[in-house]
Protein backbone atom coordinates (compact mmCIF):
# COMPACT_ATOMS: atom_id res chain seq x y z
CA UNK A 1 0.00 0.00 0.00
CA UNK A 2 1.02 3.34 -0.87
CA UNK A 3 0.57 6.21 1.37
CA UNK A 4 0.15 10.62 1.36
CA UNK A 5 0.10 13.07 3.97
CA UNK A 6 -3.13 14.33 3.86
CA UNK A 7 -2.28 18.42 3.79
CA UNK A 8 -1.48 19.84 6.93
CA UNK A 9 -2.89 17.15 9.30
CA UNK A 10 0.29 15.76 9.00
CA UNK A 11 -2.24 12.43 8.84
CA UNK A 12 0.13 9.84 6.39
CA UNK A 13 -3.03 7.84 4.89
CA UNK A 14 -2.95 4.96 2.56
CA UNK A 15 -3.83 5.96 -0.81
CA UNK A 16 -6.98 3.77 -0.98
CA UNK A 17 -9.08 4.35 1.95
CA UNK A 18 -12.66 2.97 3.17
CA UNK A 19 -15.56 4.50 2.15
CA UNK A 20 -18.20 3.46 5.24
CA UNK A 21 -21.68 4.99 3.45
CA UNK A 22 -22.41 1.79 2.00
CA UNK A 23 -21.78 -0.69 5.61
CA UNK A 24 -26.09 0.12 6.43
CA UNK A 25 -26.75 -2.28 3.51
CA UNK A 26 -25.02 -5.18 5.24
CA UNK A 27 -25.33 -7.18 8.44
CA UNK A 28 -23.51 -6.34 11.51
CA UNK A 29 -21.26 -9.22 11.06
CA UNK A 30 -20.60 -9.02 7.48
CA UNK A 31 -19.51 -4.95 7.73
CA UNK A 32 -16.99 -6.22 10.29
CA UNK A 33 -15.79 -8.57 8.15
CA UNK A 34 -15.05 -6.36 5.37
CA UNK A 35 -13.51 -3.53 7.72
CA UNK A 36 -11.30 -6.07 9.31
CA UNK A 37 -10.11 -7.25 5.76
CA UNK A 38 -9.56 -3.53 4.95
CA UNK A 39 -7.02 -2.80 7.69
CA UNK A 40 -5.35 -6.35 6.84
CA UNK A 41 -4.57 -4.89 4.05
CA UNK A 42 -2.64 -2.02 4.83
CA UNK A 43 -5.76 0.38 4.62
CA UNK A 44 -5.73 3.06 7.59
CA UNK A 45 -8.14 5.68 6.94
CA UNK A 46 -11.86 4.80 7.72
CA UNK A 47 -14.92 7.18 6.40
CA UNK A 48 -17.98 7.66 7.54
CA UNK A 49 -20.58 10.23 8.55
CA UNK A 50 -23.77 10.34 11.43
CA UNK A 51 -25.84 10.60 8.00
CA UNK A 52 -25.31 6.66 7.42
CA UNK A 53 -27.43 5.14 9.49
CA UNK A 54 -25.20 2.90 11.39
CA UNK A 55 -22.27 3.09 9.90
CA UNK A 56 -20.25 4.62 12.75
CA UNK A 57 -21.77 1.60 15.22
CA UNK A 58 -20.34 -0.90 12.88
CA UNK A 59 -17.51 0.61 12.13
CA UNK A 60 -16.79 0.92 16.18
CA UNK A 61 -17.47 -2.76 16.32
CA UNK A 62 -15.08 -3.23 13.78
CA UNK A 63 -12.17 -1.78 15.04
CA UNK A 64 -12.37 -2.81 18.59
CA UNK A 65 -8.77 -4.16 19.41
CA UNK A 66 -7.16 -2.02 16.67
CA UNK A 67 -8.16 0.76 16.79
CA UNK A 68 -4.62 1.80 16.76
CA UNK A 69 -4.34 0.41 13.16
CA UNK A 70 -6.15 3.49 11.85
CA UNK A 71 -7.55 7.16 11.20
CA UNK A 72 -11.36 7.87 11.73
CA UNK A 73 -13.04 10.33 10.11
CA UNK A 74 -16.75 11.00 10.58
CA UNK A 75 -19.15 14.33 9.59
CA UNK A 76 -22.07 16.44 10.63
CA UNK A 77 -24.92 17.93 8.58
CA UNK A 78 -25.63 19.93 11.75
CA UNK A 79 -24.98 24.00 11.06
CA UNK A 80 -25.35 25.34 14.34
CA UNK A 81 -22.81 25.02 17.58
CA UNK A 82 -24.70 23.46 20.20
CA UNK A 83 -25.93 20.66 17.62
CA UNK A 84 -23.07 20.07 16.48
CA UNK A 85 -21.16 19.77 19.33
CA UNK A 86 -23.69 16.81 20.32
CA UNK A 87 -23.39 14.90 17.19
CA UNK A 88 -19.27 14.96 17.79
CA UNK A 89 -20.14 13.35 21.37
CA UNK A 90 -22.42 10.77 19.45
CA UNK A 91 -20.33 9.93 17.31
CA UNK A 92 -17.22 9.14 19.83
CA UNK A 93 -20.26 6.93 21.41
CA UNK A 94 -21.25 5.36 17.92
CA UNK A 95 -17.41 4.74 17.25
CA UNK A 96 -16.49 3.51 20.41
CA UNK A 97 -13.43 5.47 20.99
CA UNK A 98 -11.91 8.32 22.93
CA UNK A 99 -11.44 10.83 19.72
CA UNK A 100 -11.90 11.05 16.47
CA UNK A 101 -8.83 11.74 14.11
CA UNK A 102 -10.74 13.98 11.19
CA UNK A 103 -14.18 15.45 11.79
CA UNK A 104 -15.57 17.05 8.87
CA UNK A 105 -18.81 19.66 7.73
CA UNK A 106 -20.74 17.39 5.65
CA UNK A 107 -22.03 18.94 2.71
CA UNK A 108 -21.45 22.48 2.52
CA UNK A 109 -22.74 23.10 -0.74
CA UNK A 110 -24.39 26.14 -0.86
CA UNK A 111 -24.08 29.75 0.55
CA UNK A 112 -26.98 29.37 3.05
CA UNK A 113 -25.22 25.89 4.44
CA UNK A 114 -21.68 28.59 4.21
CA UNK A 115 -22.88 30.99 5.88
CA UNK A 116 -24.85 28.86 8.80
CA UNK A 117 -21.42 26.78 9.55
CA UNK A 118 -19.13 30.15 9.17
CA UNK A 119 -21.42 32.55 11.55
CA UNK A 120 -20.66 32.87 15.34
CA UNK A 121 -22.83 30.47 17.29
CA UNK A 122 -22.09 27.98 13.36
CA UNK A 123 -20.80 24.42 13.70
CA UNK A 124 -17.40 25.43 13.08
CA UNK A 125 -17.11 26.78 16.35
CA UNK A 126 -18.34 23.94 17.56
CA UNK A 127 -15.66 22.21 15.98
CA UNK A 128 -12.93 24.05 17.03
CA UNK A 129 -14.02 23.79 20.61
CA UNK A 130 -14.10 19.88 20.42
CA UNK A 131 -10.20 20.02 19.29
CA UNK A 132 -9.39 21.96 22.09
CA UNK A 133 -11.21 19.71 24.52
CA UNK A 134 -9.37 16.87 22.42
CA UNK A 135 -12.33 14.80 21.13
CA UNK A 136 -11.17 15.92 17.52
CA UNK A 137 -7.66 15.92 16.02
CA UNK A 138 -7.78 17.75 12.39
CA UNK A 139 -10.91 19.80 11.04
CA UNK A 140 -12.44 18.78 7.22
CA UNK A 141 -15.26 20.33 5.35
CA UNK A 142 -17.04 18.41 2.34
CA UNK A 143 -18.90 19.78 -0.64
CA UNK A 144 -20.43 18.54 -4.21
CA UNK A 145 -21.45 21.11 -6.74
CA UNK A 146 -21.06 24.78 -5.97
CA UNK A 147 -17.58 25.50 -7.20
CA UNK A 148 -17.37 29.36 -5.97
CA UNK A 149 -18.41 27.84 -2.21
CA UNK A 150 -15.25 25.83 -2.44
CA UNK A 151 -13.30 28.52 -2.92
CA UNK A 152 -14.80 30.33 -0.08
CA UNK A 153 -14.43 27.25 1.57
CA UNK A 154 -10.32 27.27 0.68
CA UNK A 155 -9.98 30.56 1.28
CA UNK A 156 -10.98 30.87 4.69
CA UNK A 157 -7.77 29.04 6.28
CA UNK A 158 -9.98 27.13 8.71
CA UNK A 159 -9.81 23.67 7.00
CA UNK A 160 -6.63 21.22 6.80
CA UNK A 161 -8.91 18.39 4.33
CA UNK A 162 -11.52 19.01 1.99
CA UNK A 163 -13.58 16.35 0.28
CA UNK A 164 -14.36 16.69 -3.51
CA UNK A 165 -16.49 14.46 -5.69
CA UNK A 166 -13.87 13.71 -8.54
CA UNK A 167 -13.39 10.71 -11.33
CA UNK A 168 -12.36 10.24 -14.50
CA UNK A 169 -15.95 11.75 -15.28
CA UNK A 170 -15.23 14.45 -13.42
CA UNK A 171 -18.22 15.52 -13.05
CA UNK A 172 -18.41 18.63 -10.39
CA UNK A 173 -15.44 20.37 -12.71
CA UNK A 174 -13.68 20.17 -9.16
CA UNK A 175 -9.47 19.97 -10.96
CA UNK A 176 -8.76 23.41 -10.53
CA UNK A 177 -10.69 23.57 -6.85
CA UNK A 178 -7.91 20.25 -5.95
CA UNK A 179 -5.35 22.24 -6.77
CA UNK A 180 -5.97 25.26 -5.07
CA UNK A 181 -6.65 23.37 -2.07
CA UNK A 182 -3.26 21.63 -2.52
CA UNK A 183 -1.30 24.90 -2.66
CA UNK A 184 -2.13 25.99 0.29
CA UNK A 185 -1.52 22.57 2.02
CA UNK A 186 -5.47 21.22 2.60
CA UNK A 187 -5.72 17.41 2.28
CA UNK A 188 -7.72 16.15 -0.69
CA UNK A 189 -9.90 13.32 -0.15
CA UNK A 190 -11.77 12.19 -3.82
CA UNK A 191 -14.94 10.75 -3.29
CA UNK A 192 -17.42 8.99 -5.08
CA UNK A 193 -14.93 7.80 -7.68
CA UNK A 194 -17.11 5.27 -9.33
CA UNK A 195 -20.22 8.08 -9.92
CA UNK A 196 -22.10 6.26 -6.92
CA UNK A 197 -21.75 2.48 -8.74
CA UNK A 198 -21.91 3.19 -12.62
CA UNK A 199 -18.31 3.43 -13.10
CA UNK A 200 -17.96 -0.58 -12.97
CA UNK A 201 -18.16 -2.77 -15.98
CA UNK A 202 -21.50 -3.64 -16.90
CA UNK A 203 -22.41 -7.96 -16.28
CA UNK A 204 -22.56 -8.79 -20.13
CA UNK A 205 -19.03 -7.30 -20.44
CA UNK A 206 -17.26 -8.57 -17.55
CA UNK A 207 -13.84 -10.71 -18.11
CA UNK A 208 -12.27 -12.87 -15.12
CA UNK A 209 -9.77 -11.08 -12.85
CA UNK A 210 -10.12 -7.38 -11.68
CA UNK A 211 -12.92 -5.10 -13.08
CA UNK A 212 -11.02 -2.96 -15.27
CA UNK A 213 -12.67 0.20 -15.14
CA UNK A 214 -13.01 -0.15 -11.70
CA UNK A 215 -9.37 0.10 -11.38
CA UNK A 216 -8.65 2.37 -14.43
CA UNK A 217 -10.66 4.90 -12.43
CA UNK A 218 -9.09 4.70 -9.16
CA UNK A 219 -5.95 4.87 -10.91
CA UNK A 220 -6.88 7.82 -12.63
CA UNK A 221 -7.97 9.56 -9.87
CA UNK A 222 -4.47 8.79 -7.86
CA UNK A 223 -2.57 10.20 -10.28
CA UNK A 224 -3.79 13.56 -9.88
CA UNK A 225 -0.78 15.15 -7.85
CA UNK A 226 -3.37 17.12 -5.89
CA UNK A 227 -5.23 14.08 -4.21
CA UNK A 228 -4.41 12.41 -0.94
CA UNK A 229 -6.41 9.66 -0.98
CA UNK A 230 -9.47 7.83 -2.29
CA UNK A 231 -12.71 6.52 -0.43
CA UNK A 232 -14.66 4.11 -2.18
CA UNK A 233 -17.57 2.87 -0.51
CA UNK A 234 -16.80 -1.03 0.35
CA UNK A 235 -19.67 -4.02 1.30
CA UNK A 236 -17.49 -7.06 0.59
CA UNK A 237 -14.61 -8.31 0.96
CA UNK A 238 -14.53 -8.93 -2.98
CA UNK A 239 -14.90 -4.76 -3.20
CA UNK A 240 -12.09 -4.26 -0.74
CA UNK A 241 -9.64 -6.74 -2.22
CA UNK A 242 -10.76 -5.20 -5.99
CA UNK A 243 -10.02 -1.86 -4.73
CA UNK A 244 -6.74 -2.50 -2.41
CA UNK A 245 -4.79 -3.59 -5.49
CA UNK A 246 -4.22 -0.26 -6.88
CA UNK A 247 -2.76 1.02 -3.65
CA UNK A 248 0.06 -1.08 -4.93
CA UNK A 249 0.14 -0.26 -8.50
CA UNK A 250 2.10 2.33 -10.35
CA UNK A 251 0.11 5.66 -10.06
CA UNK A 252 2.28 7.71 -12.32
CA UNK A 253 -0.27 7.61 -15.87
CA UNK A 254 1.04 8.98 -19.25
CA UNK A 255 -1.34 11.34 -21.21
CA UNK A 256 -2.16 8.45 -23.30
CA UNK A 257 -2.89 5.81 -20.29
CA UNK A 258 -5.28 8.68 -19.14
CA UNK A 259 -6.65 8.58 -22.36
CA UNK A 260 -6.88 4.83 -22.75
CA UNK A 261 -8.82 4.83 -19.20
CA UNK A 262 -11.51 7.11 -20.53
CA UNK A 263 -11.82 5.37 -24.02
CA UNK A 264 -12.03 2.11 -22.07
CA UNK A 265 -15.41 3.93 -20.57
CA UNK A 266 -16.61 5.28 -23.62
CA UNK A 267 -15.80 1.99 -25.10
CA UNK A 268 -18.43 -0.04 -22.74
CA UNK A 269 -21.04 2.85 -23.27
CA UNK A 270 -21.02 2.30 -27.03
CA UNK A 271 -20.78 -1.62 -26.94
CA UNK A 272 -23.97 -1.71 -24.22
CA UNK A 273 -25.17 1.83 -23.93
CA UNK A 274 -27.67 1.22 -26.82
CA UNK A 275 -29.45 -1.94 -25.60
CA UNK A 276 -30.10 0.05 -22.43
CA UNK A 277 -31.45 3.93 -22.66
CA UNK A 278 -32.00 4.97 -19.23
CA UNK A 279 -30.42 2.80 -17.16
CA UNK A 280 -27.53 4.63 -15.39
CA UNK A 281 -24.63 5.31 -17.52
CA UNK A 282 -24.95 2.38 -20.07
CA UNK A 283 -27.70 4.66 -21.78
CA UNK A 284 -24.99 7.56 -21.78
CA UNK A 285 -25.88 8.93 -18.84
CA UNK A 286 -24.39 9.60 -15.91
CA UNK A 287 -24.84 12.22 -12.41
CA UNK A 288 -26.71 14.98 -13.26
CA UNK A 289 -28.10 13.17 -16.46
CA UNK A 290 -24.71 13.64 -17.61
CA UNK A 291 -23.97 12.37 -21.26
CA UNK A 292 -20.42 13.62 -21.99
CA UNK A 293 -17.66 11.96 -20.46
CA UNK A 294 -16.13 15.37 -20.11
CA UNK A 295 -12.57 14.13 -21.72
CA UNK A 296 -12.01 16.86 -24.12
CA UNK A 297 -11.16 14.75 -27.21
CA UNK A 298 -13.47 16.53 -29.28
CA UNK A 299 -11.23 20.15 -28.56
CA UNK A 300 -10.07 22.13 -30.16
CA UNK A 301 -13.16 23.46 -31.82
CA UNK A 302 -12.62 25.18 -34.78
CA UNK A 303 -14.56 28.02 -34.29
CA UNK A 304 -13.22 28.07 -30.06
CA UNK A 305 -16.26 26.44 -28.47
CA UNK A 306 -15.21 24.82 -25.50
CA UNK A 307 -17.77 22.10 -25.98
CA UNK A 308 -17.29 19.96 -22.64
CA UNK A 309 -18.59 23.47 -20.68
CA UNK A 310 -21.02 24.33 -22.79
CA UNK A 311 -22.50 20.42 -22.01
CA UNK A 312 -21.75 20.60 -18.30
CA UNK A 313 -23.65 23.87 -18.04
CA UNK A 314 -26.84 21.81 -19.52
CA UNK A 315 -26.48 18.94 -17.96
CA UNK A 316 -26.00 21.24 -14.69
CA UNK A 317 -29.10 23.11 -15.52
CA UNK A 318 -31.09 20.30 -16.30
CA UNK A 319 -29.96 17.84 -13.71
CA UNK A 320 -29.65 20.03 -10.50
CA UNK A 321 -32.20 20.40 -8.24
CA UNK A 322 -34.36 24.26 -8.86
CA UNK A 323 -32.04 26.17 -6.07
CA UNK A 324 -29.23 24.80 -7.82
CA UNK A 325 -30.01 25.25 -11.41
CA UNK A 326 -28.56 29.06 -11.32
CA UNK A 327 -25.40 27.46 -11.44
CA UNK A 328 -25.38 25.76 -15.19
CA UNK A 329 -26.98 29.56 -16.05
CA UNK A 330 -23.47 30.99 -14.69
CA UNK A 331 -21.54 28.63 -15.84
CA UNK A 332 -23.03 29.08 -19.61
CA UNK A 333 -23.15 32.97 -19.10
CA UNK A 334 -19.18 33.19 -18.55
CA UNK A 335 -18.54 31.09 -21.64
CA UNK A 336 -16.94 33.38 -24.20
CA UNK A 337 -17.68 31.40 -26.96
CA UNK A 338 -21.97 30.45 -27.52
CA UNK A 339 -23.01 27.36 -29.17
CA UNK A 340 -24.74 29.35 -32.13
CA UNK A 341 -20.66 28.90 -33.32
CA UNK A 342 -21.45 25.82 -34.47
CA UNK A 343 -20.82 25.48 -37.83
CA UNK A 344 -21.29 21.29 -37.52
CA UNK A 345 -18.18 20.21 -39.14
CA UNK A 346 -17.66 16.60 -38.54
CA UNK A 347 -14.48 16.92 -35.79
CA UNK A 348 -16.25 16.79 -32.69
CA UNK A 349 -18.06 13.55 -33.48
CA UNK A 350 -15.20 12.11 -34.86
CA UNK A 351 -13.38 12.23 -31.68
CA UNK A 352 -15.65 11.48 -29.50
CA UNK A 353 -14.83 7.96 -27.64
CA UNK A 354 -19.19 7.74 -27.47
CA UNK A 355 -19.74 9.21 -31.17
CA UNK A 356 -22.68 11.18 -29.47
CA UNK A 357 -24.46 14.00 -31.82
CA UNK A 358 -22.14 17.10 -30.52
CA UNK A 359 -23.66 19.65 -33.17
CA UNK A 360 -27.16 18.59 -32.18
CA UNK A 361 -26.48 18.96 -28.36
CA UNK A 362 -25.16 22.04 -29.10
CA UNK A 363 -28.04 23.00 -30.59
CA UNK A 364 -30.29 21.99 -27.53
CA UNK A 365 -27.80 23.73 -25.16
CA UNK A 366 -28.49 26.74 -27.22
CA UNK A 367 -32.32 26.59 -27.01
CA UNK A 368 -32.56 25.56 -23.47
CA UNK A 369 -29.89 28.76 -22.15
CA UNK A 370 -32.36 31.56 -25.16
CA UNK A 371 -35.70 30.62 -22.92
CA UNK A 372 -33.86 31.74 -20.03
């Protein structure tokens, strides 16, 4: 196993770590099972959050007798001190143990949730007073989405990890928010690196031995210089031991392993993707009823359309819940270059790993952002 210090925590993590959202689905028994097998294989930085159910009571379980073996990390969706403060106590309770190494805001995605956690009398106080009193060790925030509340997020100083939906997908546009984190010494934790269970290789199309997108993405995602670790979510010991081999793989990709990674994707889509419209991502879609893989094979554009953006801000728009939706409109406005550019030469498609219509999604990016 491979390991990073994760930013300013000084925290040296293995590079794969446990992702505990998934342990509620199990039995008691089984979810020890599959911790234990975790740590026996040289993982040391375990997940969860009071959101999943009873994650942190199984994970507590778990651990009992080596505890020493590992980092905890758990999160609150509570914004205000005095809540907050209770759910840290809980969770000590839940997880059976005397602190907790990384407690982390849970889903500060939006300015309301920035403001609520930031104010005096917010949950970061709360924090901060639980590290003095010593039931927390290092202070994380998480986020999906909102890309100018992770800067806020960065710039504040009050942070040493911040976690960041990212895969080869990329779907949250979160690269340059990594790196910024990075310079100024945060931890990066990726999450959700399989796109909540579609990045996997569909039945019809599996071989014998490790699920090769499975581990082309984690691999991927690694080789960003800005990430400290990885947290897929684990149920079996078959997921742990899947996912534990690339902690012991080269990380270092070339531009054209990248590449191969995300063809190998595309690949799958247009082999099953067909058969199956609608069903996750073997009908072309993804989060957010993504579509494009977000790769930028089909740039440069001729006439300079960034075409990747001008699909994530529909996709944004379109997928995002209504208090959301503003941010495909802002993300469109501050593209310098329209779709009515189009002048549907054949390159785009071409390129494309899918082959997906570009010209005519750039056409229905255009009429969905003149109605608005």
């Amino acid at each position: 196993m491979k390991y990073r210090v994760l930013g300013t925590s000084g925290l040296k993590v293995s590079v794969i770590g446990f992702g505990g959202g998934k342990l509620s689905q199990i039995s008691a028994e089984e979810a020890t099972k599959v911790v234990n097998r975790a740590l026996d294989l040289d993982v040391n930085l375990i997940d969860t959050a009071r959101k999943y159910m009873d994650s942190e009571r199984m994970i507590g379980d778990a651990i009992k007798g080596r505890r020493d073996e590992c980092y905890i990390a758990t999160k609150t969706l509570c914004r205000d001190y005095a809540d907050a403060l209770a759910e840290i106590k809980l969770s000590m309770k839940e997880l059976n143990v005397a602190h907790i190494d990384l407690y982390q805001l849970h889903g500060v995605s939006d300015n309301s949730a920035y403001e609520a956690v930031m104010k005096t009398g917010g949950a970061l106080e709360a924090l901060k007073e639980a590290k003095r009193r010593g039931w927390i060790r290092h202070i994380g925030v998480t986020c999906h989405r909102d890309l100018n509340v992770m800067r806020q997020l960065i710039e504040t100083g009050e942070f040493e990890t911040i976690m960041v939906a990212y895969s080869p997908l990329d779907q949250e546009n979160v690269t340059e928010i990594m790196r910024l984190a990075a310079e100024i010494g945060m931890g990066v934790i990726a999450m959700k690196p399989f796109c909540g269970g579609d990045l996997t290789t569909p039945s019809p199309l599996k071989q014998d031995g490790p699920d090769r997108v499975v581990v082309g993405s984690l691999k991927w995602i690694l080789a960003s210089p800005h990430v400290s670790t990885v947290i897929p979510g684990m149920q079996s010991i078959k997921e742990v031991e899947e996912d534990v081999r690339v902690g012991d793989m080269p990380l270092d990709l070339t531009d054209e392993e990248r590449k191969g990674i995300v063809s190998l994707i595309g690949r799958f889509l247009g082999d099953f993707g067909s058969s199956c419209l609608g069903k996750s991502w073997y009908g072309q879609r993804f989060l957010y009823e993504q579509r494009c893989l977000r790769c930028y094979y089909c740039q440069p554009c001729p006439q300079g359309i960034v075409i990747p953006e001008v699909l994530r801000a529909t996709d944004m728009y379109k997928g995002y819940p209504e208090e959301m939706k503003h941010l495909g409109i802002e993300l469109y406005r501050s593209l310098k270059v329209k779709p009515d550019a189009c002048r549907e030469c054949p390159c785009c498609v071409q390129n494309c790993p899918l082959g997906l219509p570009v010209p005519q999604m750039l056409k229905e990016a255009l009429s969905v952002f003149s109605r608005i």
